[in-house]
N, C-alpha and C. Protein backbone atom coordinates (compact mmCIF):
# COMPACT_ATOMS: atom_id res chain seq x y z
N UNK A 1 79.75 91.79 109.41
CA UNK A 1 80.75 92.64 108.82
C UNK A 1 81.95 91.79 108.41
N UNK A 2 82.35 92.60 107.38
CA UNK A 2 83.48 91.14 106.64
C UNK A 2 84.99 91.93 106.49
N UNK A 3 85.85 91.71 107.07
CA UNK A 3 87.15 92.56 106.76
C UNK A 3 88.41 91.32 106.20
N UNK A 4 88.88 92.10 104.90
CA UNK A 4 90.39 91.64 104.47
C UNK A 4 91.24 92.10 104.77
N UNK A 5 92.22 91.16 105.51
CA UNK A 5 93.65 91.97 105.36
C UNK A 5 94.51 91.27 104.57
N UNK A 6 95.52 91.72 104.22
CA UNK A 6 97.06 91.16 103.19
C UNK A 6 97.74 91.54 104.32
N UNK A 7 98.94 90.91 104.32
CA UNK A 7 100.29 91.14 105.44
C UNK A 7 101.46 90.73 104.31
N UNK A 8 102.39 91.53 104.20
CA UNK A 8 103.50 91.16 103.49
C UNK A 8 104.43 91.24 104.05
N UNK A 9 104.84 90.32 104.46
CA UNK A 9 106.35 90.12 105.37
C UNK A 9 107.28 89.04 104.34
N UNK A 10 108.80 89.30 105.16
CA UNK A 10 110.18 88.73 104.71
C UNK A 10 110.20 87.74 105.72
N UNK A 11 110.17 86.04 104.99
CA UNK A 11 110.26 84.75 105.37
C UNK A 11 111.53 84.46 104.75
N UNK A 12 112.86 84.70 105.29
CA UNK A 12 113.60 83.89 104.31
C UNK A 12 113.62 82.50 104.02
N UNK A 13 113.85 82.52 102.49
CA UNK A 13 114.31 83.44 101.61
C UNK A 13 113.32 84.03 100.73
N UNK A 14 112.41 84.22 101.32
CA UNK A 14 111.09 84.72 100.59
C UNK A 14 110.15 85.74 100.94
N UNK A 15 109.38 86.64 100.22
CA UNK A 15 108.60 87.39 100.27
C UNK A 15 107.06 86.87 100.57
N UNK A 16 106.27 86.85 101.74
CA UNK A 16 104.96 85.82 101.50
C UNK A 16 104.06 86.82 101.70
N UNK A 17 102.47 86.72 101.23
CA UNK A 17 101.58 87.57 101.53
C UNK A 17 100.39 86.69 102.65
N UNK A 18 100.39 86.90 103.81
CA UNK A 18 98.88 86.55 104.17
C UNK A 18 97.92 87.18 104.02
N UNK A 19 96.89 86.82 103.24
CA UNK A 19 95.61 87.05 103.35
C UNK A 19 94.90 86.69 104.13
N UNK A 20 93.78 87.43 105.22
CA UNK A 20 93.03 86.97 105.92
C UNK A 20 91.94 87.98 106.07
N UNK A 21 90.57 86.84 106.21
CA UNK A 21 89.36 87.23 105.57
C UNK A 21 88.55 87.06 106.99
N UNK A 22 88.12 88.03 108.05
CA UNK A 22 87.05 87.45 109.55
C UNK A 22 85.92 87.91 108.69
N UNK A 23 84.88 87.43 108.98
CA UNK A 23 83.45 87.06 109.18
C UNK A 23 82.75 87.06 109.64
N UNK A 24 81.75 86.95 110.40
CA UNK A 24 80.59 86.60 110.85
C UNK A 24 81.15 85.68 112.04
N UNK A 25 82.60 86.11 113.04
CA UNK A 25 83.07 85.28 114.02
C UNK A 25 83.99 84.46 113.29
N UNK A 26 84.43 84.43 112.16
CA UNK A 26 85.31 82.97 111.63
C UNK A 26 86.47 83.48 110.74
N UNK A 27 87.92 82.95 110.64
CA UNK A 27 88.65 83.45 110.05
C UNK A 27 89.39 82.36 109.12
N UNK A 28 89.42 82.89 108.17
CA UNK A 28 89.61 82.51 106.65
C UNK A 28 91.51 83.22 106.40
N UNK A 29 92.44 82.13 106.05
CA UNK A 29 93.16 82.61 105.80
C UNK A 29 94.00 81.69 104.97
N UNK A 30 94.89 82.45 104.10
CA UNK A 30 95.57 81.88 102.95
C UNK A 30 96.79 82.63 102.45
N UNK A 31 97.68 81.50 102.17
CA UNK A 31 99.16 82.21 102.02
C UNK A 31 100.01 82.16 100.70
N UNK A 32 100.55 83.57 100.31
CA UNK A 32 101.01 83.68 98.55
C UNK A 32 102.28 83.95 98.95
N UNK A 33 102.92 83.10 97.95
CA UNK A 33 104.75 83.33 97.89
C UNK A 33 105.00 84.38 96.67
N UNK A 34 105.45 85.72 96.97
CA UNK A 34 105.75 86.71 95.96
C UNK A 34 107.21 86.28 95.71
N UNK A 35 108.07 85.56 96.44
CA UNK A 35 109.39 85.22 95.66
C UNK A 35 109.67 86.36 95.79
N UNK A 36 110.94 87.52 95.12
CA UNK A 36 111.25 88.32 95.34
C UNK A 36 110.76 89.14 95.96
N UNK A 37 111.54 90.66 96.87
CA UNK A 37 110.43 91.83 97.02
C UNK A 37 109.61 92.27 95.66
N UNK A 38 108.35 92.05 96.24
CA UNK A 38 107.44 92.57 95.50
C UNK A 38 107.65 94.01 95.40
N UNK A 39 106.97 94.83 93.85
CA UNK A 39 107.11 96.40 93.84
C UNK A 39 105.82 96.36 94.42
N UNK A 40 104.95 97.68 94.67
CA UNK A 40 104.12 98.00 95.30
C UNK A 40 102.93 97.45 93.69
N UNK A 41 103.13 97.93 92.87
CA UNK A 41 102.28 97.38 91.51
C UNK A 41 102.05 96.04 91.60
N UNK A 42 102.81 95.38 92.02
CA UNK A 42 102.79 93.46 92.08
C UNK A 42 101.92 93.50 92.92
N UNK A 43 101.70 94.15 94.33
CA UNK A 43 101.01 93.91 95.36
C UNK A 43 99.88 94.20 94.70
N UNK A 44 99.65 95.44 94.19
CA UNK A 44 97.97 96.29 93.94
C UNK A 44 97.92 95.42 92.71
N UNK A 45 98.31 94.66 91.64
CA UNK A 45 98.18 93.41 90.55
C UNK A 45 97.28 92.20 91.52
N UNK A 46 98.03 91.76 92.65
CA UNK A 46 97.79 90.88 93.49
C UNK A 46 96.00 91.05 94.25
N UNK A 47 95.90 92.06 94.76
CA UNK A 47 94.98 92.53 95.49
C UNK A 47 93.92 92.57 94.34
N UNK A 48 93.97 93.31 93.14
CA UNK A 48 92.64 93.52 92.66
C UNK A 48 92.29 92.07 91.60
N UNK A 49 93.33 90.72 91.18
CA UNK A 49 93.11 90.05 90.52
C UNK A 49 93.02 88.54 91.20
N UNK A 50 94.18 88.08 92.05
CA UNK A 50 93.82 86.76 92.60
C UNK A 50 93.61 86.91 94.55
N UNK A 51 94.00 88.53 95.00
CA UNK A 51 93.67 88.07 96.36
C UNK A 51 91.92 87.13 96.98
N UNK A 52 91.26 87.53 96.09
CA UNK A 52 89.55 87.31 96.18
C UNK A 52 89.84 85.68 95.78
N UNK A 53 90.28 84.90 94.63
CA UNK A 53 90.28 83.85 94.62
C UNK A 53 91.19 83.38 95.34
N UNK A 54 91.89 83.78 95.84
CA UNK A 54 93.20 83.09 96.68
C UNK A 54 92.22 82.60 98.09
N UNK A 55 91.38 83.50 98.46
CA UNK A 55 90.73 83.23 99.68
C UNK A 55 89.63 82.52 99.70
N UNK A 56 88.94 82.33 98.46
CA UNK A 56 87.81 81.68 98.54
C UNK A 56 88.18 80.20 98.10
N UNK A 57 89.21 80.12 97.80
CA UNK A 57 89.59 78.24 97.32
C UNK A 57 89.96 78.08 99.51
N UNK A 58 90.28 78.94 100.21
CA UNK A 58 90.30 78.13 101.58
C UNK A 58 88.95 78.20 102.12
N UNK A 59 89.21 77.03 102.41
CA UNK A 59 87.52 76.11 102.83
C UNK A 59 87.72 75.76 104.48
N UNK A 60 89.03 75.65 105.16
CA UNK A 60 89.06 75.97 106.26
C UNK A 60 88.67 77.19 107.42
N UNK A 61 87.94 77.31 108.15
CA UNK A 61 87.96 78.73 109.09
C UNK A 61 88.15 78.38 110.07
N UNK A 62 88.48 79.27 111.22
CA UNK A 62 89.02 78.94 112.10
C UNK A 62 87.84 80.16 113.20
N UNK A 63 87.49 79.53 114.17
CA UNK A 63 86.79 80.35 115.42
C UNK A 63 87.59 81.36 115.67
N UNK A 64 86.69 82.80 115.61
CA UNK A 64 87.85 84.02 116.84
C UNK A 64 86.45 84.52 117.25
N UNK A 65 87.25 85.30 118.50
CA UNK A 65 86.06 85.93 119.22
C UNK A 65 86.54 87.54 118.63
N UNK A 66 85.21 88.05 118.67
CA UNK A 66 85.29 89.37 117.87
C UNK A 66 85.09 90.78 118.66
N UNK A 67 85.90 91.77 118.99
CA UNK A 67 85.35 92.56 120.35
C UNK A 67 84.27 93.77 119.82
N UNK A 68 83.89 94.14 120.69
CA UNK A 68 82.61 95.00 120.29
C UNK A 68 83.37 96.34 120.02
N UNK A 69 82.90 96.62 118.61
CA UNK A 69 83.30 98.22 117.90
C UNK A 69 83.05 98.82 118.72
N UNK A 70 83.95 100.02 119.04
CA UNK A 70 83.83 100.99 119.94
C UNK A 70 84.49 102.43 119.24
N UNK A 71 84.29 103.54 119.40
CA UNK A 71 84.95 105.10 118.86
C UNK A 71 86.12 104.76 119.48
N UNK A 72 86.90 105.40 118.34
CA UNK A 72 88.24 105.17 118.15
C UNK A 72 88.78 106.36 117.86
N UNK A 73 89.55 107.48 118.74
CA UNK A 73 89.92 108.96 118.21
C UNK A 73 91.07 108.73 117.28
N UNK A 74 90.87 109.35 116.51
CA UNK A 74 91.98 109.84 115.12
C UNK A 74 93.51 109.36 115.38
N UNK A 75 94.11 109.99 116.73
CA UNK A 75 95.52 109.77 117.19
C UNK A 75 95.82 108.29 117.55
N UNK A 76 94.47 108.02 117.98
CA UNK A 76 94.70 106.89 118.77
C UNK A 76 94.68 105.85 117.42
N UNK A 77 93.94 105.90 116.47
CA UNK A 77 93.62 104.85 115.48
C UNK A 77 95.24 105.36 114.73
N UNK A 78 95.49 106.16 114.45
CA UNK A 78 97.13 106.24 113.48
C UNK A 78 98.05 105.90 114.47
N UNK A 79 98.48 105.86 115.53
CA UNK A 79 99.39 105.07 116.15
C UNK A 79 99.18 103.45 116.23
N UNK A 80 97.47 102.98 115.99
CA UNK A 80 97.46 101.29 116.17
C UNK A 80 97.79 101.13 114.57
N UNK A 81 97.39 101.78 113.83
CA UNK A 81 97.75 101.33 112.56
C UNK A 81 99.17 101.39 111.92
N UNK A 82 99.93 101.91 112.62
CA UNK A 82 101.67 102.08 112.23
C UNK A 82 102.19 101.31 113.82
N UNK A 83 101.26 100.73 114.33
CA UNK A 83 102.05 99.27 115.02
C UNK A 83 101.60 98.61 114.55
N UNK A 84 100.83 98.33 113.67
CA UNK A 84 100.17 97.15 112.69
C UNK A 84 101.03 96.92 111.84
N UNK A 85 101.82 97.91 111.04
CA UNK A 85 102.19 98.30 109.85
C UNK A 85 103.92 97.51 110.52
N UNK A 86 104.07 98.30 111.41
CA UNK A 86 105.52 97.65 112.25
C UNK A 86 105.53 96.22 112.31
N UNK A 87 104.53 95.95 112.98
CA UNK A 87 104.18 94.51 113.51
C UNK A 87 104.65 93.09 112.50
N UNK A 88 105.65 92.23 112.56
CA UNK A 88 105.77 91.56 111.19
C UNK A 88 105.35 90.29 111.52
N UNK A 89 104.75 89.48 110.57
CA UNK A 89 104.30 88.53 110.75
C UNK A 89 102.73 88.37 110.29
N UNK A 90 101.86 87.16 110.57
CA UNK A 90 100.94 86.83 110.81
C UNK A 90 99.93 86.40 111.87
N UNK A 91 98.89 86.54 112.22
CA UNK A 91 98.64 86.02 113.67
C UNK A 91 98.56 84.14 113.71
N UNK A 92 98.47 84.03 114.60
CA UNK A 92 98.24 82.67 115.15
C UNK A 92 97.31 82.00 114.63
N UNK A 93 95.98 82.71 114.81
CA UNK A 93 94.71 82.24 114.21
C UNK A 93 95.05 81.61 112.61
N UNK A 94 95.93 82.98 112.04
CA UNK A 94 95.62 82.54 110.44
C UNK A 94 96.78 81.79 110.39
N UNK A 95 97.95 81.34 111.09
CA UNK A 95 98.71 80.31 111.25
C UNK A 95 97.66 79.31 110.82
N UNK A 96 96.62 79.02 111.85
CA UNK A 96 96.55 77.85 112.08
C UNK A 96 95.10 77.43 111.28
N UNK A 97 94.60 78.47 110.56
CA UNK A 97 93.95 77.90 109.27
C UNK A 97 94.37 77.79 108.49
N UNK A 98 95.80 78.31 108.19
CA UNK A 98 96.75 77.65 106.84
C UNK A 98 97.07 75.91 107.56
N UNK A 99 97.42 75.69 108.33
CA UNK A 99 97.67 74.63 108.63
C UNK A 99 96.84 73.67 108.24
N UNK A 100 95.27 73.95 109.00
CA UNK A 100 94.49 73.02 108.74
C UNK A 100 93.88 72.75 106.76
N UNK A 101 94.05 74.36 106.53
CA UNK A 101 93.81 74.14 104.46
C UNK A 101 94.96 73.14 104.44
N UNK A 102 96.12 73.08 104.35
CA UNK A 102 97.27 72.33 103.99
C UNK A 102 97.11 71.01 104.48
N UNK A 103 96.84 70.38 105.87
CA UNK A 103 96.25 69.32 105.93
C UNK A 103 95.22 68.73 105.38
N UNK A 104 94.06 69.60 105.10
CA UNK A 104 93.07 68.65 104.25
C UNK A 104 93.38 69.02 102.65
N UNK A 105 94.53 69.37 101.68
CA UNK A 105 94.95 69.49 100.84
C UNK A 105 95.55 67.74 100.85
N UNK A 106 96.72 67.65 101.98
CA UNK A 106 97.10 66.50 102.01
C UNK A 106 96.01 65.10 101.66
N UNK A 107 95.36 65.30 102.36
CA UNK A 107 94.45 63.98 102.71
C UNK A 107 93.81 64.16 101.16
N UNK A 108 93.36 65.26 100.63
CA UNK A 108 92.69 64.75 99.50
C UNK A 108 93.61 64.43 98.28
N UNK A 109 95.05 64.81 98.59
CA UNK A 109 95.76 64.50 97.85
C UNK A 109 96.15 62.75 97.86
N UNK A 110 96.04 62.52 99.08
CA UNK A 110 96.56 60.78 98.86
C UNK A 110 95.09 60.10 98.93
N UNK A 111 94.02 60.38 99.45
CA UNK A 111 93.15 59.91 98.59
C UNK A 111 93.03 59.64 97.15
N UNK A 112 93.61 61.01 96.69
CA UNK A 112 93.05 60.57 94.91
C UNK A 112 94.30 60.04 94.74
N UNK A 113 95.78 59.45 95.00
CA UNK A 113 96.48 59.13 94.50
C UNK A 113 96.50 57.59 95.02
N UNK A 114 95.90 57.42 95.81
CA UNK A 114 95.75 55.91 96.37
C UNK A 114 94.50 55.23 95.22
N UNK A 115 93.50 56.07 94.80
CA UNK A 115 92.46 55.99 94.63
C UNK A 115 93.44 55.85 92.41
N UNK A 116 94.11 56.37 92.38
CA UNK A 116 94.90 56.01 91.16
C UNK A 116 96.02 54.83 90.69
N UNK A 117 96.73 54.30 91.82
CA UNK A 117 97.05 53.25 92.55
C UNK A 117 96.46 51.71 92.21
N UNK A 118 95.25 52.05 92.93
CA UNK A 118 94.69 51.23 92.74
C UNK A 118 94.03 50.66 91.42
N UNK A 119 93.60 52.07 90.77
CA UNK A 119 92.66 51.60 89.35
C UNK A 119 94.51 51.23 88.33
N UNK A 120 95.06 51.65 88.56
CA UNK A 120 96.31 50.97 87.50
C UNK A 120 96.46 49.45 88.04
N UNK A 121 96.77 49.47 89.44
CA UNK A 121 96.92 47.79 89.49
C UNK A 121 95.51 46.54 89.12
N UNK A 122 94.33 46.95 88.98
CA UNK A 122 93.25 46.75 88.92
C UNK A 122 93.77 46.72 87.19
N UNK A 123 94.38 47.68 86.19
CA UNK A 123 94.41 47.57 84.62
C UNK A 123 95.37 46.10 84.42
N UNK A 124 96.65 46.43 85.18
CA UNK A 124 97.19 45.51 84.69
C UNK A 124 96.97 44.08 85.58
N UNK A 125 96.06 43.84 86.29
CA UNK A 125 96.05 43.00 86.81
C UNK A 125 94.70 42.21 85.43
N UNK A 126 94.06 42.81 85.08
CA UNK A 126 92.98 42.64 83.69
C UNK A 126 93.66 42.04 82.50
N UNK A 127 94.98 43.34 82.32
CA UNK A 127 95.93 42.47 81.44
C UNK A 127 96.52 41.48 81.40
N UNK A 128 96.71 41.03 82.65
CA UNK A 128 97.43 39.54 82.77
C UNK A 128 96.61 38.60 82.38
N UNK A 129 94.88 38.77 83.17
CA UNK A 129 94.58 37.71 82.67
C UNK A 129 93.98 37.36 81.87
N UNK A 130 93.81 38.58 80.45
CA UNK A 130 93.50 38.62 79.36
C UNK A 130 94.97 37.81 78.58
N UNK A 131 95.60 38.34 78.98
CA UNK A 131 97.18 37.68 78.19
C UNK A 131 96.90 36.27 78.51
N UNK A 132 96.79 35.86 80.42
CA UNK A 132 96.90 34.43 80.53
C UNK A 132 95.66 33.76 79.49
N UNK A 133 94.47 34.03 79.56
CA UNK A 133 93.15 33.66 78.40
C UNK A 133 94.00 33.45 77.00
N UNK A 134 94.29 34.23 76.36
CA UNK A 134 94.72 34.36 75.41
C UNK A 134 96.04 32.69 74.78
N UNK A 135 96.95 32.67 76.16
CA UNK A 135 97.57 31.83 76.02
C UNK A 135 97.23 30.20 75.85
N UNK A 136 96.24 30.53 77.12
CA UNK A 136 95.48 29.22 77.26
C UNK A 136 94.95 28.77 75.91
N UNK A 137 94.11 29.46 75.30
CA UNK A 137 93.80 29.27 73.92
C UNK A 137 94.16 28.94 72.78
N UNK A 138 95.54 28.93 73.12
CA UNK A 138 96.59 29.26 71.81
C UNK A 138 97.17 30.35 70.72
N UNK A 139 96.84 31.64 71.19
CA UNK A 139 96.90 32.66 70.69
C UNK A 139 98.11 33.46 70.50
């Protein structure tokens, strides 16, 4: 069974949305800066066009343990869901798979920029000694 949630809470100075996606035991989560309060249209814009890709570019998941579905009476489910609704923030879990997406964002980021680094000093190091050839020759 696969459940999404969005969480929109006030980070000053910002409006952020978590998305978080459990699974099959594993939680998937990813975080959008709405910048201003969002209207409720920005959100339902959000939800039916990039929340789905917002979550599937994180390649991190994170382990949770999942408790066994059980009947849930009517009163009892509308009071957990308006302390949900109260509740501000994000959990821990999806803390800490944003963390780990953002760390391996890093690493592949200075990989390819080391990895660019290098092929420029590698050009002009070609150029020199095409220039030095050149000189030697008399050119």
């Amino acid at each position: 069974m696969t459940s999404i949630s969005l969480t929109v809470f006030f980070e000053d100075p910002f409006w952020v949305g978590v998305v978080e996606q459990q699974s099959d035991g594993r939680l998937q989560a990813a975080r959008h800066l709405f910048g201003a309060e969002p209207a409720p249209g920005e959100v339902l814009e959000f939800v039916q066009r990039q929340m789905v890709r917002l979550i599937e570019r994180s390649s991190v998941a994170v382990a949770v343990e999942t408790a066994a579905p059980r009947a849930v009476r009517p009163k009892r489910a509308a009071r957990e869901a308006s302390r949900a609704l109260a509740q501000r923030g994000s959990s821990t879990q999806s803390q800490e798979a944003i963390r780990l997406q953002l760390e391996q964002n890093k690493q592949i980021h200075k990989q390819r920029s080391k990895a660019e680094r290098e092929a420029q000093a590698d050009y002009k190091r070609q150029l020199k000694l095409e220039k030095a050839k050149a000189r030697h020759r008399g050119r």
